[in-house]
C-alpha atoms as a PDB file:
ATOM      1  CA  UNK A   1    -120.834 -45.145 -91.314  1.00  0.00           C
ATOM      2  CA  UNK A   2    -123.597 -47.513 -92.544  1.00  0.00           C
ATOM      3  CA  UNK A   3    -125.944 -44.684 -93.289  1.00  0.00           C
ATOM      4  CA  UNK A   4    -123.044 -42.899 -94.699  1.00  0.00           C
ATOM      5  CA  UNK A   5    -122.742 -45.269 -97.500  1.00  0.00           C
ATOM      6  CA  UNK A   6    -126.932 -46.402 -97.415  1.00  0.00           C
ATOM      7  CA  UNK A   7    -127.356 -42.226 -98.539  1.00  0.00           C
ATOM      8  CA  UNK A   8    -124.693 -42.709-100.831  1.00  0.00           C
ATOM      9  CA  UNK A   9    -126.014 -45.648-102.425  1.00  0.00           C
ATOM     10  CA  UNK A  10    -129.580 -44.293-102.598  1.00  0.00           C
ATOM     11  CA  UNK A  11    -128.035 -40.940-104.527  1.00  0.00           C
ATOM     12  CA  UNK A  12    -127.051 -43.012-106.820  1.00  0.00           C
ATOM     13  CA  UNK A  13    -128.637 -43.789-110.576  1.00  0.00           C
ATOM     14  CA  UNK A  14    -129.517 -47.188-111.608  1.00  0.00           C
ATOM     15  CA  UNK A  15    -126.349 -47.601-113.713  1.00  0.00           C
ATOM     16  CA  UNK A  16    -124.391 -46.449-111.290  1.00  0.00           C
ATOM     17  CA  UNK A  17    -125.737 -49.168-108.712  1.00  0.00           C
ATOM     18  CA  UNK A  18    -125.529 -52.108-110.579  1.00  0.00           C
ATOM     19  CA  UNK A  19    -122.009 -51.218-111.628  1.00  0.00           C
ATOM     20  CA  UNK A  20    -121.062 -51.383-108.231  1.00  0.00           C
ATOM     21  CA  UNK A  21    -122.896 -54.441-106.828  1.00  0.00           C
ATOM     22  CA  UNK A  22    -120.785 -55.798-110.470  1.00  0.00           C
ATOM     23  CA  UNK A  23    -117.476 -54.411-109.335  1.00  0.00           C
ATOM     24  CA  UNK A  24    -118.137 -55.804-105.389  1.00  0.00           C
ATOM     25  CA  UNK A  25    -119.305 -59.004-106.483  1.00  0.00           C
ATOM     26  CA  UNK A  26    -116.160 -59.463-108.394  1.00  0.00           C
ATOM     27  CA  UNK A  27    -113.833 -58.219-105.904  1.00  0.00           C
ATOM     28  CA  UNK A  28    -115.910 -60.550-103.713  1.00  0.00           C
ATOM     29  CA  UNK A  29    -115.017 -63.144-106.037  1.00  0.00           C
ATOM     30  CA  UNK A  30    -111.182 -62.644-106.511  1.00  0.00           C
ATOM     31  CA  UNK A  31    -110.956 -62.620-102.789  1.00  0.00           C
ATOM     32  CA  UNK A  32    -112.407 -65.643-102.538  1.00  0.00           C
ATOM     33  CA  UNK A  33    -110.137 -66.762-105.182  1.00  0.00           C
ATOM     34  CA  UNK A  34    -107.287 -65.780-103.071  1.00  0.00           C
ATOM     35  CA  UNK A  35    -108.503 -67.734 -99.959  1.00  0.00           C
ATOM     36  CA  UNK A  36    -109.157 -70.430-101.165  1.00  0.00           C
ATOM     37  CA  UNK A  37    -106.180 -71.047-103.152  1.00  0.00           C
ATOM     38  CA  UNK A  38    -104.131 -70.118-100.149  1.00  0.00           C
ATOM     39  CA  UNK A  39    -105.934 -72.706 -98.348  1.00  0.00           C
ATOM     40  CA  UNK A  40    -105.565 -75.306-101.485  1.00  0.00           C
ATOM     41  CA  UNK A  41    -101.980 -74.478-101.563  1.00  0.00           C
ATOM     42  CA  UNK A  42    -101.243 -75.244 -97.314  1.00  0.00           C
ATOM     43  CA  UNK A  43    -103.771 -78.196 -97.308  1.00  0.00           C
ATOM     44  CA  UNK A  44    -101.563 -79.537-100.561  1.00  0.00           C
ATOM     45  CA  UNK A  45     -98.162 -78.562 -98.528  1.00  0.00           C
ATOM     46  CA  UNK A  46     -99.401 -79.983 -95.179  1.00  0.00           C
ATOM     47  CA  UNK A  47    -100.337 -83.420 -97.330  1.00  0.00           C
ATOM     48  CA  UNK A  48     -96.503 -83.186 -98.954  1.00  0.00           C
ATOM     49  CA  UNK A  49     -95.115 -82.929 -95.486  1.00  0.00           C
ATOM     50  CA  UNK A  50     -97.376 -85.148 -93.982  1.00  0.00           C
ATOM     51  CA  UNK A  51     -95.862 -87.910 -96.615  1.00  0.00           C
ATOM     52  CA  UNK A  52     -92.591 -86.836 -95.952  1.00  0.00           C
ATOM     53  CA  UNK A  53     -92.450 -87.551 -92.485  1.00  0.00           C
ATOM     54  CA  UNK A  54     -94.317 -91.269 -92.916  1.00  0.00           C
ATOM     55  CA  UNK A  55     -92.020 -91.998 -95.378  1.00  0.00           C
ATOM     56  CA  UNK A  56     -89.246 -91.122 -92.955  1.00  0.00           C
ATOM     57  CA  UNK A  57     -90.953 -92.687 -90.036  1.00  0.00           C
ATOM     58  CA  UNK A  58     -91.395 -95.894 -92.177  1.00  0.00           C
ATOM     59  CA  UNK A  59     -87.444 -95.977 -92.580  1.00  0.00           C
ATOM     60  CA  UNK A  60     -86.754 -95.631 -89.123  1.00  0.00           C
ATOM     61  CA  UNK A  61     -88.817 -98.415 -88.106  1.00  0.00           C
ATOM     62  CA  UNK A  62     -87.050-100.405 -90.078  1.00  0.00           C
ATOM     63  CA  UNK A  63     -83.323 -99.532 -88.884  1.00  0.00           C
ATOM     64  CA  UNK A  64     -85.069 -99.972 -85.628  1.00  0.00           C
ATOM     65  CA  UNK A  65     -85.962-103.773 -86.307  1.00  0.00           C
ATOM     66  CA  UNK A  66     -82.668-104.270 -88.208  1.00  0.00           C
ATOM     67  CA  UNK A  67     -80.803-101.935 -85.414  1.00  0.00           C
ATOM     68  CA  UNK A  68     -78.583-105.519 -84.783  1.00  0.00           C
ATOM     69  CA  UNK A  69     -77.989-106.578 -88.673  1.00  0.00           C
ATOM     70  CA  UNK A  70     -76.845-102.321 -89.058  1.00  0.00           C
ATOM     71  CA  UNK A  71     -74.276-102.795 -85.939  1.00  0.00           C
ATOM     72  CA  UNK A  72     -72.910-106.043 -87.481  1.00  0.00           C
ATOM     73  CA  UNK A  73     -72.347-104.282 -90.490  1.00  0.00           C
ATOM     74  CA  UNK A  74     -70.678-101.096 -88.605  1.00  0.00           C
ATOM     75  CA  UNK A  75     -68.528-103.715 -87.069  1.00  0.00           C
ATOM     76  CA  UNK A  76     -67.277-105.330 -90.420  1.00  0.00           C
ATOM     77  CA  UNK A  77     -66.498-102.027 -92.086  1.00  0.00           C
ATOM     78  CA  UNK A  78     -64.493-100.916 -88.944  1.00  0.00           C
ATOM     79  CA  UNK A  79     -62.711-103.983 -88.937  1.00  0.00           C
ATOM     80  CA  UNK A  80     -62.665-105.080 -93.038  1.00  0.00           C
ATOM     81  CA  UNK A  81     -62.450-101.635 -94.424  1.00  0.00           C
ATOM     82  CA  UNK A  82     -58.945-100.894 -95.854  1.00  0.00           C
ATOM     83  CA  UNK A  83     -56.722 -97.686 -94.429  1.00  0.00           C
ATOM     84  CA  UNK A  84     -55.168 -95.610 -97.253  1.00  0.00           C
ATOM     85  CA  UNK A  85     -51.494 -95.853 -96.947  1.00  0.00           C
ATOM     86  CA  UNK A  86     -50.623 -92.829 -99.552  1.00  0.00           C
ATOM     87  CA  UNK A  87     -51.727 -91.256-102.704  1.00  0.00           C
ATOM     88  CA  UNK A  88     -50.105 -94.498-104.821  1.00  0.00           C
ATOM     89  CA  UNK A  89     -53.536 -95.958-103.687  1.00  0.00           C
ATOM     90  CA  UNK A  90     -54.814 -94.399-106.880  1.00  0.00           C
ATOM     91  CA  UNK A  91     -52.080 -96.116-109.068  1.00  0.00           C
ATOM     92  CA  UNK A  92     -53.204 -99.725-107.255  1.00  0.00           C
ATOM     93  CA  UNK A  93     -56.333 -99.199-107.702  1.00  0.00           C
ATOM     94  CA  UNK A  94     -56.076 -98.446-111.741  1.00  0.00           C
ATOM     95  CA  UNK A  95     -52.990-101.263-111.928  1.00  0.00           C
ATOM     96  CA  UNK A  96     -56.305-103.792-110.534  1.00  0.00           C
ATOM     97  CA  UNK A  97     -58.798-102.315-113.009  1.00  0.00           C
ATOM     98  CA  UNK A  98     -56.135-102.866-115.717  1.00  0.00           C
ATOM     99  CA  UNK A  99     -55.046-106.661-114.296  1.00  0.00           C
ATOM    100  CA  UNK A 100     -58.901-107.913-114.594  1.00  0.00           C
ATOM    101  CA  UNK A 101     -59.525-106.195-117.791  1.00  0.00           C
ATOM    102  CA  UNK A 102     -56.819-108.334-119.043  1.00  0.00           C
ATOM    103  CA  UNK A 103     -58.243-111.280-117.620  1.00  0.00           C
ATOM    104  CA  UNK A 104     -61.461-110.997-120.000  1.00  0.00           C
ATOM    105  CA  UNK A 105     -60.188-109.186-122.600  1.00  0.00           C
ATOM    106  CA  UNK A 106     -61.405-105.641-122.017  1.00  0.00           C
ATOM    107  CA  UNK A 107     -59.607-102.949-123.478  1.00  0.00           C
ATOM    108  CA  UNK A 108     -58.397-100.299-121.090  1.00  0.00           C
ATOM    109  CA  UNK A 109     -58.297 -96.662-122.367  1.00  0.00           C
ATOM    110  CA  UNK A 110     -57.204 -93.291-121.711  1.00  0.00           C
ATOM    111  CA  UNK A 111     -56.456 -94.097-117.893  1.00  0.00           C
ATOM    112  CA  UNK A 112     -56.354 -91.422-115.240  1.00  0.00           C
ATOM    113  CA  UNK A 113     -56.085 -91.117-111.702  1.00  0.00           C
ATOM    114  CA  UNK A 114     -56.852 -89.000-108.482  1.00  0.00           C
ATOM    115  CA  UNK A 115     -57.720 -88.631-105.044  1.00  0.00           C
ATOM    116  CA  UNK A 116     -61.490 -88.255-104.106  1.00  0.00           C
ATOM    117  CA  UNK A 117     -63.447 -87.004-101.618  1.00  0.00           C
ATOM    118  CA  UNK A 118     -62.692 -87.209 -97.715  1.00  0.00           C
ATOM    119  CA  UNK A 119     -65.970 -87.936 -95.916  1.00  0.00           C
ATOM    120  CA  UNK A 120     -66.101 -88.700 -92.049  1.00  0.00           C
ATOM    121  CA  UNK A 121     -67.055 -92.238 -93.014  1.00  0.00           C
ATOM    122  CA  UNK A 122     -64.736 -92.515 -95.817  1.00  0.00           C
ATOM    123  CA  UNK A 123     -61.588 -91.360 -97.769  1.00  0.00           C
ATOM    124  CA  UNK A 124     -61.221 -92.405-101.619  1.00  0.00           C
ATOM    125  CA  UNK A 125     -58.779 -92.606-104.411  1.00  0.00           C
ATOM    126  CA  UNK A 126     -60.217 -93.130-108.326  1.00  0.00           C
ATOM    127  CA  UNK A 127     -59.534 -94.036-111.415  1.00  0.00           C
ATOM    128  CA  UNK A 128     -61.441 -93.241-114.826  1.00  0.00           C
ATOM    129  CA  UNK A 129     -61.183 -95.614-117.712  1.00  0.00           C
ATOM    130  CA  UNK A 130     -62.878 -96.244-120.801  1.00  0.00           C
ATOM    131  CA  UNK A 131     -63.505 -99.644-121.955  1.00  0.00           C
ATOM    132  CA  UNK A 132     -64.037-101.563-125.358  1.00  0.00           C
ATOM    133  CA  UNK A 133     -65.378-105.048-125.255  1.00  0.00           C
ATOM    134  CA  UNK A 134     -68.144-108.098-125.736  1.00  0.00           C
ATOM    135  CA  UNK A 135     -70.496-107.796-123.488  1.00  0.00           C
ATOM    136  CA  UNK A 136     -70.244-110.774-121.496  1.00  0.00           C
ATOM    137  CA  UNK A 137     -66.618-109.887-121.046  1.00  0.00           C
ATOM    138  CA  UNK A 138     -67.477-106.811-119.557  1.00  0.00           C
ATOM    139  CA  UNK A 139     -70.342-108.022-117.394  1.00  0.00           C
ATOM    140  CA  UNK A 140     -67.538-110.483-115.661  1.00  0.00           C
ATOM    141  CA  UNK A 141     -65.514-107.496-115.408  1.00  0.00           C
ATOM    142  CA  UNK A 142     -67.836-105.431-114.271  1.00  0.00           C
ATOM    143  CA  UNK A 143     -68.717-108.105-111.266  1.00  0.00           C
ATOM    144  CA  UNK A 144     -65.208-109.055-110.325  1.00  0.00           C
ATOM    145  CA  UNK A 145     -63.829-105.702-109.634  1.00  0.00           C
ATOM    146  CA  UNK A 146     -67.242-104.780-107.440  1.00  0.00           C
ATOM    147  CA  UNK A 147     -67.026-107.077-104.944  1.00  0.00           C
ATOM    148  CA  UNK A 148     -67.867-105.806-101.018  1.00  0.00           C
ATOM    149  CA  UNK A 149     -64.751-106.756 -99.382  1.00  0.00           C
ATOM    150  CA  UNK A 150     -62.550-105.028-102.071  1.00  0.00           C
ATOM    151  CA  UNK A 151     -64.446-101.599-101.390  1.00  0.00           C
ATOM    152  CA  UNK A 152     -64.476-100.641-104.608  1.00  0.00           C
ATOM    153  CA  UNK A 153     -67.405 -98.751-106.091  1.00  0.00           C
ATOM    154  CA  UNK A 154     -68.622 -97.394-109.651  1.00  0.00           C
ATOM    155  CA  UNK A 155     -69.093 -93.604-108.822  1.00  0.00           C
ATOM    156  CA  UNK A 156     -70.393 -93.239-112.653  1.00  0.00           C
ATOM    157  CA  UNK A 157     -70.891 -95.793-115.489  1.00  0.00           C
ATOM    158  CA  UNK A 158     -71.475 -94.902-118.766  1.00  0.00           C
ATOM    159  CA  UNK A 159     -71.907 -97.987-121.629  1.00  0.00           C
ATOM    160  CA  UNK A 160     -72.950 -97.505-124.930  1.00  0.00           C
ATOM    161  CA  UNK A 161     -73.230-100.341-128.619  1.00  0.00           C
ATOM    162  CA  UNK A 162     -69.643 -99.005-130.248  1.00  0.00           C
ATOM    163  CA  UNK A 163     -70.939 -97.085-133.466  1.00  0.00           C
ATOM    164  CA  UNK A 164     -68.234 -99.011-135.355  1.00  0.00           C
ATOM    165  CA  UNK A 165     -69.304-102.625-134.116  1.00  0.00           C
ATOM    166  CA  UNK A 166     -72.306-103.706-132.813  1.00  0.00           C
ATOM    167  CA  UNK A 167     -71.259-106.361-131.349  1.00  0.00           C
ATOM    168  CA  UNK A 168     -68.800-104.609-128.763  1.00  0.00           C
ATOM    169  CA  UNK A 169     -69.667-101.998-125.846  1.00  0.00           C
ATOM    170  CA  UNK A 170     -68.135 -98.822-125.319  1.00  0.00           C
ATOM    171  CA  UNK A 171     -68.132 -97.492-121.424  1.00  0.00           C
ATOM    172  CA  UNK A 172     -66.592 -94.580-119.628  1.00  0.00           C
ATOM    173  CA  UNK A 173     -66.201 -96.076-115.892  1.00  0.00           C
ATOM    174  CA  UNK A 174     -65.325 -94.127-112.676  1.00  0.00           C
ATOM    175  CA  UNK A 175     -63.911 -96.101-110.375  1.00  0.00           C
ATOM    176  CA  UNK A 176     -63.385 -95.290-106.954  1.00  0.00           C
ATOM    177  CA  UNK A 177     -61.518 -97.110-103.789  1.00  0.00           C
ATOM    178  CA  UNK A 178     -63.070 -96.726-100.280  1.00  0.00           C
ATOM    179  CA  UNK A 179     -61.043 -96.782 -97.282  1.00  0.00           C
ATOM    180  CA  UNK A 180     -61.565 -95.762 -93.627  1.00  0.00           C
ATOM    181  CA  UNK A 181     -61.643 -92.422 -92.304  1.00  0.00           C
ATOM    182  CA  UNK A 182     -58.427 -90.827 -91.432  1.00  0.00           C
ATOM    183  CA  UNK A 183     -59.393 -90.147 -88.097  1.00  0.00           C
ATOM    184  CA  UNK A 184     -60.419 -94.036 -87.746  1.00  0.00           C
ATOM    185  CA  UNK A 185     -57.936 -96.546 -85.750  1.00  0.00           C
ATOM    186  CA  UNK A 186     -58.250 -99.645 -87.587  1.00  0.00           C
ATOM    187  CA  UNK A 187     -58.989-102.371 -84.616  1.00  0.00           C
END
């Protein structure tokens, strides 16, 4: 085979051989392209992965050393954590967000209401609101209804200065209620 192409080469002109040391030392060179940025590419994946699973194993270390304080917790949500009685949770739940709006003088606007998503660690009901107000008035409002043994949690929040009047804020709220699983005895 060697002498095959060695005759074959030696037939050849001198045009005709430098052309094709050209055309293999570029196909040398684009397979070495190739390589090497398949070898760039897994060294750069192996290094992403690599991060990943510190990263991870850094978190688990410290659920490990907290493994107590994370049981404790368990144990207050099982026993704190409200059941839902019915879908006039919803209703509640906007009736509070409308009760402490009151309280600070927060305007409560285009209400609505509905049931959430069921989790296995948690069932919800939620209102949506929009709100006009100072901004200290809604900062207390804002803290009062988010407090951790009401279970109540600000799925989206969305404040903005009130083109009209700089001095008030404008916010679309989602509110939602947590309670327990379904499938959850309440001990």
């Amino acid at each position: 085979m060697m002498e095959k192409l060695t005759a074959a080469y030696l037939r050849m002109n001198q045009r005709e051989r430098l052309m094709t040391l050209v055309i293999c030392a570029i196909l040398f060179l684009l397979i070495n392209l190739f390589v090497w940025r398949m070898l760039l590419g897994s060294i750069e994946s192996s290094r992403r992965e690599l991060a990943q699973r510190k990263s991870t194993r850094a978190e688990q270390v410290v659920y490990m050393k907290e493994k107590d304080l994370w049981a404790k917790r368990e144990q207050w949500i099982e026993k704190t954590q409200p059941a839902m009685k019915g879908a006039e949770e919803a209703s509640n739940l906007l009736d509070q967000l409308k009760q402490v709006a009151g309280k600070y003088n927060v305007l409560v606007e285009n209400p609505a209401i509905g049931a959430g998503e069921t989790t296995p660690t948690h069932q919800t009901v939620f209102a949506s609101i929009e709100t006009s107000s100072h901004w200290p008035d809604l900062v207390h409002f804002l803290y009062d209804i988010q407090q951790p043994d009401a279970f109540v949690v600000f799925e989206s929040v969305n404040l903005a200065v009130d083109n009209n009047d700089a001095t008030m804020m404008r916010g679309k709220l989602k509110v939602a209620r947590w309670f327990a699983p379904a499938q959850r005895k309440k001990g």
